[in-house]
Protein backbone atom coordinates (compact mmCIF):
# COMPACT_ATOMS: atom_id res chain seq x y z
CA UNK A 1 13.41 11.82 5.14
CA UNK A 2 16.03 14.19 7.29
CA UNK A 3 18.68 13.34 5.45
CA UNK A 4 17.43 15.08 2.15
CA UNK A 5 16.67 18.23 4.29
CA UNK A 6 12.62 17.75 3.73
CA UNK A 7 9.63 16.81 5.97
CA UNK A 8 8.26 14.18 2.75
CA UNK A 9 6.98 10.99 4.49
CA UNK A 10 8.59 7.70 3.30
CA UNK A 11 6.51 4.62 2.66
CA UNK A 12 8.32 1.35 2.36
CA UNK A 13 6.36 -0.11 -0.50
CA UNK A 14 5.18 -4.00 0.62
CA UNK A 15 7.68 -3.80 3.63
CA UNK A 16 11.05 -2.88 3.23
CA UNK A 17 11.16 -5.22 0.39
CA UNK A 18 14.92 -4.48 -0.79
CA UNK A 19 15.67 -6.81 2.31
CA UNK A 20 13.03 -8.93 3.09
CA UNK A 21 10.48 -10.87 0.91
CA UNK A 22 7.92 -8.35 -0.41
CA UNK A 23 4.76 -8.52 1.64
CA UNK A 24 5.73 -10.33 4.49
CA UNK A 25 5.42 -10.04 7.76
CA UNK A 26 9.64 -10.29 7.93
CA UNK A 27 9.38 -7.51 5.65
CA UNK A 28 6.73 -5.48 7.54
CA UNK A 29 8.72 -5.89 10.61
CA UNK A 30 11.73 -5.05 8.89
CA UNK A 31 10.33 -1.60 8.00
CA UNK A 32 8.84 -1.12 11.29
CA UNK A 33 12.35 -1.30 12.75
CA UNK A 34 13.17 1.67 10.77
CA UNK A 35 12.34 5.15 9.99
CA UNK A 36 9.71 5.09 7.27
CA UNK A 37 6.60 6.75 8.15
CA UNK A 38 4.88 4.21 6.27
CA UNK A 39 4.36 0.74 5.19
CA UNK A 40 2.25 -0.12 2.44
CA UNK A 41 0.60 -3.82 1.61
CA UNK A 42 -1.86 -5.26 -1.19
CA UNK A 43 -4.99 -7.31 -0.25
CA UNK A 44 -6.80 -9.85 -1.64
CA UNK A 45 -9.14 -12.36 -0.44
CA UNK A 46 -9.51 -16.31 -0.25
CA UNK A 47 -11.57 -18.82 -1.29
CA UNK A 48 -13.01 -18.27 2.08
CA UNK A 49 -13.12 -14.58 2.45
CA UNK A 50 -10.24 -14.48 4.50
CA UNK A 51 -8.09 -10.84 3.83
CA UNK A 52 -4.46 -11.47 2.87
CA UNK A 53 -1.72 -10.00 1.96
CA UNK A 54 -0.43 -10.55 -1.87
CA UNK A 55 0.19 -8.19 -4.72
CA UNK A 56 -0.62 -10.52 -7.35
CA UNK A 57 -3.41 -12.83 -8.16
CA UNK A 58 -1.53 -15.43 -7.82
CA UNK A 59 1.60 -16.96 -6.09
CA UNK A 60 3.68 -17.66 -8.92
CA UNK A 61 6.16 -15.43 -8.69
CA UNK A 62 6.76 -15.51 -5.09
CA UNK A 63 6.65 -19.39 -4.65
CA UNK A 64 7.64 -22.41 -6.46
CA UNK A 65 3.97 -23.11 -6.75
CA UNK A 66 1.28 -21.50 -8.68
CA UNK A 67 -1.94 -20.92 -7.00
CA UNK A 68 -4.71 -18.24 -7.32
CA UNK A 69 -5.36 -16.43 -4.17
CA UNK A 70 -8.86 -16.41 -4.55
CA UNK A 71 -8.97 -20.85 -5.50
CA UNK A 72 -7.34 -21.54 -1.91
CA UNK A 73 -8.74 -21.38 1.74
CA UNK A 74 -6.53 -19.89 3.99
CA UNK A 75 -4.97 -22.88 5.25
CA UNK A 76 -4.57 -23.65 1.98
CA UNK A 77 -2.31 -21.17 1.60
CA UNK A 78 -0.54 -21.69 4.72
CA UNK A 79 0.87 -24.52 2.57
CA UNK A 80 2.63 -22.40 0.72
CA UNK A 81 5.87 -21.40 1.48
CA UNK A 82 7.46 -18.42 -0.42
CA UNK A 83 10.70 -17.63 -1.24
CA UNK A 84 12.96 -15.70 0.52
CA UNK A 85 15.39 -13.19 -0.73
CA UNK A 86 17.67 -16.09 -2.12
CA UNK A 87 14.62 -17.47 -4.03
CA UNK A 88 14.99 -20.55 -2.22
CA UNK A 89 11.26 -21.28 -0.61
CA UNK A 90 11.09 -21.22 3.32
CA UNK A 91 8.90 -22.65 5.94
CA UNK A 92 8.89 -19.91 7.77
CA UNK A 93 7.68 -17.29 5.15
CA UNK A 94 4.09 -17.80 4.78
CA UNK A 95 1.25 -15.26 3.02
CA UNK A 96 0.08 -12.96 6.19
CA UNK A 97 -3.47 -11.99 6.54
CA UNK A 98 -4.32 -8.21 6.51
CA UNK A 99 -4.87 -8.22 10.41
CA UNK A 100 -1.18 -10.11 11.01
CA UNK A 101 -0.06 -6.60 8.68
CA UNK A 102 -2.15 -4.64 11.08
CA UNK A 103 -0.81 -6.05 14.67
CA UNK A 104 2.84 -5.79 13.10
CA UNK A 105 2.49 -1.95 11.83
CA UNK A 106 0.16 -0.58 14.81
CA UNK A 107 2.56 -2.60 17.41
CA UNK A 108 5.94 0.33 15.69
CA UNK A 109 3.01 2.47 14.84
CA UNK A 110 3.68 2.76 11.19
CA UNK A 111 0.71 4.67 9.22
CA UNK A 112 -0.95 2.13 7.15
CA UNK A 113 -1.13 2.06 3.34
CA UNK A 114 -3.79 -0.77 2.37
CA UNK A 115 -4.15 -1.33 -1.56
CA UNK A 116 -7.04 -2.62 -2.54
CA UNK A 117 -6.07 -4.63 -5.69
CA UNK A 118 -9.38 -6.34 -7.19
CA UNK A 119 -13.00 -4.57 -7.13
CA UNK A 120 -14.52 -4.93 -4.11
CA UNK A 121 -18.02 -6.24 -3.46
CA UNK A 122 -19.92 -3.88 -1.21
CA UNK A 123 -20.07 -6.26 1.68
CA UNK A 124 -16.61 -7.07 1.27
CA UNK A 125 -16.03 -3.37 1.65
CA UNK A 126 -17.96 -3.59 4.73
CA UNK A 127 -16.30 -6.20 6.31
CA UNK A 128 -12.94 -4.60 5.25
CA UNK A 129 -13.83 -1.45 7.13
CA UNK A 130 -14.78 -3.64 10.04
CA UNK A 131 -11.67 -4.96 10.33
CA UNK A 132 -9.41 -2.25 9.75
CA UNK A 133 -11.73 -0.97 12.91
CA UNK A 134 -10.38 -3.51 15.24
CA UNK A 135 -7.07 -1.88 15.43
CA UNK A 136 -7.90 1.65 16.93
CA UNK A 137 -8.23 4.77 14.88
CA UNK A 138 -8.56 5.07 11.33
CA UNK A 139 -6.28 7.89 11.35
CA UNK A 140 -3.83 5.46 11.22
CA UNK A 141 -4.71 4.11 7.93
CA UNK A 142 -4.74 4.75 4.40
CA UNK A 143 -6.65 2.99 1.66
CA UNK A 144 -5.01 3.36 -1.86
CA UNK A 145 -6.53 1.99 -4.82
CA UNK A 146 -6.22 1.84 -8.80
CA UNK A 147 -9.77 0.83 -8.91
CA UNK A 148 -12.32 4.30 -8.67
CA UNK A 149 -15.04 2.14 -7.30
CA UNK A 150 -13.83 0.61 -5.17
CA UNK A 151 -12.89 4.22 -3.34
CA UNK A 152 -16.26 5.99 -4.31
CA UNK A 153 -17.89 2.88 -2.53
CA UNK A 154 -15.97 3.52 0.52
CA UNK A 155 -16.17 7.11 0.75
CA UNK A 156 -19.89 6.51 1.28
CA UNK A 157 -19.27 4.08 3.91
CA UNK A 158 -16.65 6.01 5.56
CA UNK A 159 -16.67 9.93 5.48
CA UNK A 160 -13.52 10.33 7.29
CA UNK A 161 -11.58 7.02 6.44
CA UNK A 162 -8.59 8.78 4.48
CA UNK A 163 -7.79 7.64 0.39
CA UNK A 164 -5.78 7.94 -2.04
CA UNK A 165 -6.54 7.15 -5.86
CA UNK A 166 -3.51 5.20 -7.66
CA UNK A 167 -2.84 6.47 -11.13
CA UNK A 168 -0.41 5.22 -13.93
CA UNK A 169 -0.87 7.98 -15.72
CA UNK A 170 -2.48 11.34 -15.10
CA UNK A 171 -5.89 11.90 -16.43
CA UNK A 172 -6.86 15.23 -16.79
CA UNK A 173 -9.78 15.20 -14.43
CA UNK A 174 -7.19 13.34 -11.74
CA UNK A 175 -8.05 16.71 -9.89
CA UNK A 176 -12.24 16.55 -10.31
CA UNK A 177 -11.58 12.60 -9.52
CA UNK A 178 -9.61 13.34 -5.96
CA UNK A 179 -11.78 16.05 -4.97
CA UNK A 180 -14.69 13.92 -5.72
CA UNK A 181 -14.19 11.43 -3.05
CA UNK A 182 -11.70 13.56 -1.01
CA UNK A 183 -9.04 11.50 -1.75
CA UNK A 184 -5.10 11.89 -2.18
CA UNK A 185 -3.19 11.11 -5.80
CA UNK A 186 -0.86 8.19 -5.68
CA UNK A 187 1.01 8.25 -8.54
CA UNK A 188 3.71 6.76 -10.91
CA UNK A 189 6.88 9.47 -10.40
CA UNK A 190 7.27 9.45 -14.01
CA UNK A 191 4.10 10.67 -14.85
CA UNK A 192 3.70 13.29 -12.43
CA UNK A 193 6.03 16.99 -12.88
CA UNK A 194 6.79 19.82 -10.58
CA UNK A 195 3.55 21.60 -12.30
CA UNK A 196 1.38 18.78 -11.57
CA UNK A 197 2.20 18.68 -7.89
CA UNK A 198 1.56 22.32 -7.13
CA UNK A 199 -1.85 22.12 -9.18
CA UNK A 200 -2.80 19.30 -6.90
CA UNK A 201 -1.48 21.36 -3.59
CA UNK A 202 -3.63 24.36 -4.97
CA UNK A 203 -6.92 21.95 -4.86
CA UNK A 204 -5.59 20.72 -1.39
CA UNK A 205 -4.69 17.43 -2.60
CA UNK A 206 -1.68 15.53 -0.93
CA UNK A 207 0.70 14.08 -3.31
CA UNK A 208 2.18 10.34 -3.31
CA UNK A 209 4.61 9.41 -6.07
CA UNK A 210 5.74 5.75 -6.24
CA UNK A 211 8.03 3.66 -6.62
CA UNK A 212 11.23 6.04 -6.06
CA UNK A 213 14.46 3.93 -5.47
CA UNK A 214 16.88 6.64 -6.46
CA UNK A 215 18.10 8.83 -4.06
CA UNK A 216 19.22 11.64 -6.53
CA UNK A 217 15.34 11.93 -7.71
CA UNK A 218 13.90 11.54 -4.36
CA UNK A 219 15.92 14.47 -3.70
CA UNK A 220 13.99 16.32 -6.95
CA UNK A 221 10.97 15.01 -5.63
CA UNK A 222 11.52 16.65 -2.39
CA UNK A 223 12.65 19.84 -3.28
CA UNK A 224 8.92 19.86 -5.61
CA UNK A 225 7.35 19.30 -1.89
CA UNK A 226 5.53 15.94 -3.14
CA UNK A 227 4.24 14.91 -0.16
CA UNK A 228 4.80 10.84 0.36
CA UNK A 229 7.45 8.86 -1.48
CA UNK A 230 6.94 5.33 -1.61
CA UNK A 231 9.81 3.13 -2.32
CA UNK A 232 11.44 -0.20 -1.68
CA UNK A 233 14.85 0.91 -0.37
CA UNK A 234 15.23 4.74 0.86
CA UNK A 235 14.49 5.90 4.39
């Protein structure tokens, strides 16, 4: 983010989703092509424990069709074609699965932002960190969630595998909570002050605020030395 005079690392939240269809692998390409540190997506699984990539549970919103991620194989949902920008559905745009998000962001070697949406299983945590493994380092990744559990789970797992803990609003243990698990706070920029931010750099926790489409309070964001901005439109 040079041209706000900071070193704050941009995430482009589900791709660069201003242009392209959110979640996509047009939109993950699409950030990849441009300066963002980051590119964030949202996993869920099939019907047949395939990983994909979807923020909600199901597809009505982003196709004509309504479907539940979790009722459909993943052919199944290869079916399903989403919309594009227009909102007119296309052939070409298709759910990805977490490892076609993986190949795209690893191949312009964008740092990883994986949310977790549902709670986890344990051996679906385990097979989550197996795959993430196929693509090199872990350093390149990391795993945000809403749901505490589901990052607790995987701290144990994975002592090194880095986090960050999605909050709405700030509770006021978010501190105790991050330090617990030695995770990062992701959280809404309306929620989250100037004060906060330097309590949370005190503790040594890294600060994420989302979603920031504004340039004028990216800039105030900034100049309180938050640490990621994610957003849908500003590089």
């Amino acid at each position: 983010m040079k041209k706000f005079g900071t070193s704050v690392k941009m995430i482009a939240h589900r791709g660069f989703s201003v242009r392209e269809r959110e979640n996509t692998a047009a939109a993950f390409i699409a950030a990849g092509n441009r300066s963002f540190y980051g590119i964030e997506c949202d996993i869920r699984l099939t019907r047949d424990d395939v990983f994909v990539v979807c923020h909600d549970a199901d597809t009505g919103r982003v196709a004509p069709e309504k479907h539940a991620i979790r009722d459909l194989t993943y052919q199944e949902l290869l079916a399903v074609n989403l919309y594009d920008t227009d909102h007119e559905p296309k052939p070409y745009l298709k759910v990805p699965t977490l490892r076609e998000y993986l190949t795209i962001a690893m191949k312009y070697r964008k740092h990883c932002f994986i949310e977790l949406k549902p709670k986890f299983s344990d051996d679906e945590l385990k097979r989550f960190l197996e795959e993430i493994s196929l693509y090199g380092s872990v350093d390149m990744i990391t795993v945000i969630s809403f749901n505490y559990s589901n990052l607790a789970r995987l701290r144990k797992l994975s002592p090194d595998l880095s986090m960050q803990f999605l909050m709405g609003e700030l509770p006021e243990d978010a501190i105790a909570l991050c330090e617990s698990i030695g995770a990062g706070a992701d959280v809404h920029y309306k929620n989250v002050t100037k004060k906060d931010i330097a309590r949370f750099h005190k503790h040594g926790i890294a600060v994420n605020v989302w979603t920031i489409d504004d340039p004028t309070i990216a800039r105030q964001f900034a100049r309180w030395k938050v640490d990621y901005i994610t957003t849908n439109a500003l590089e």
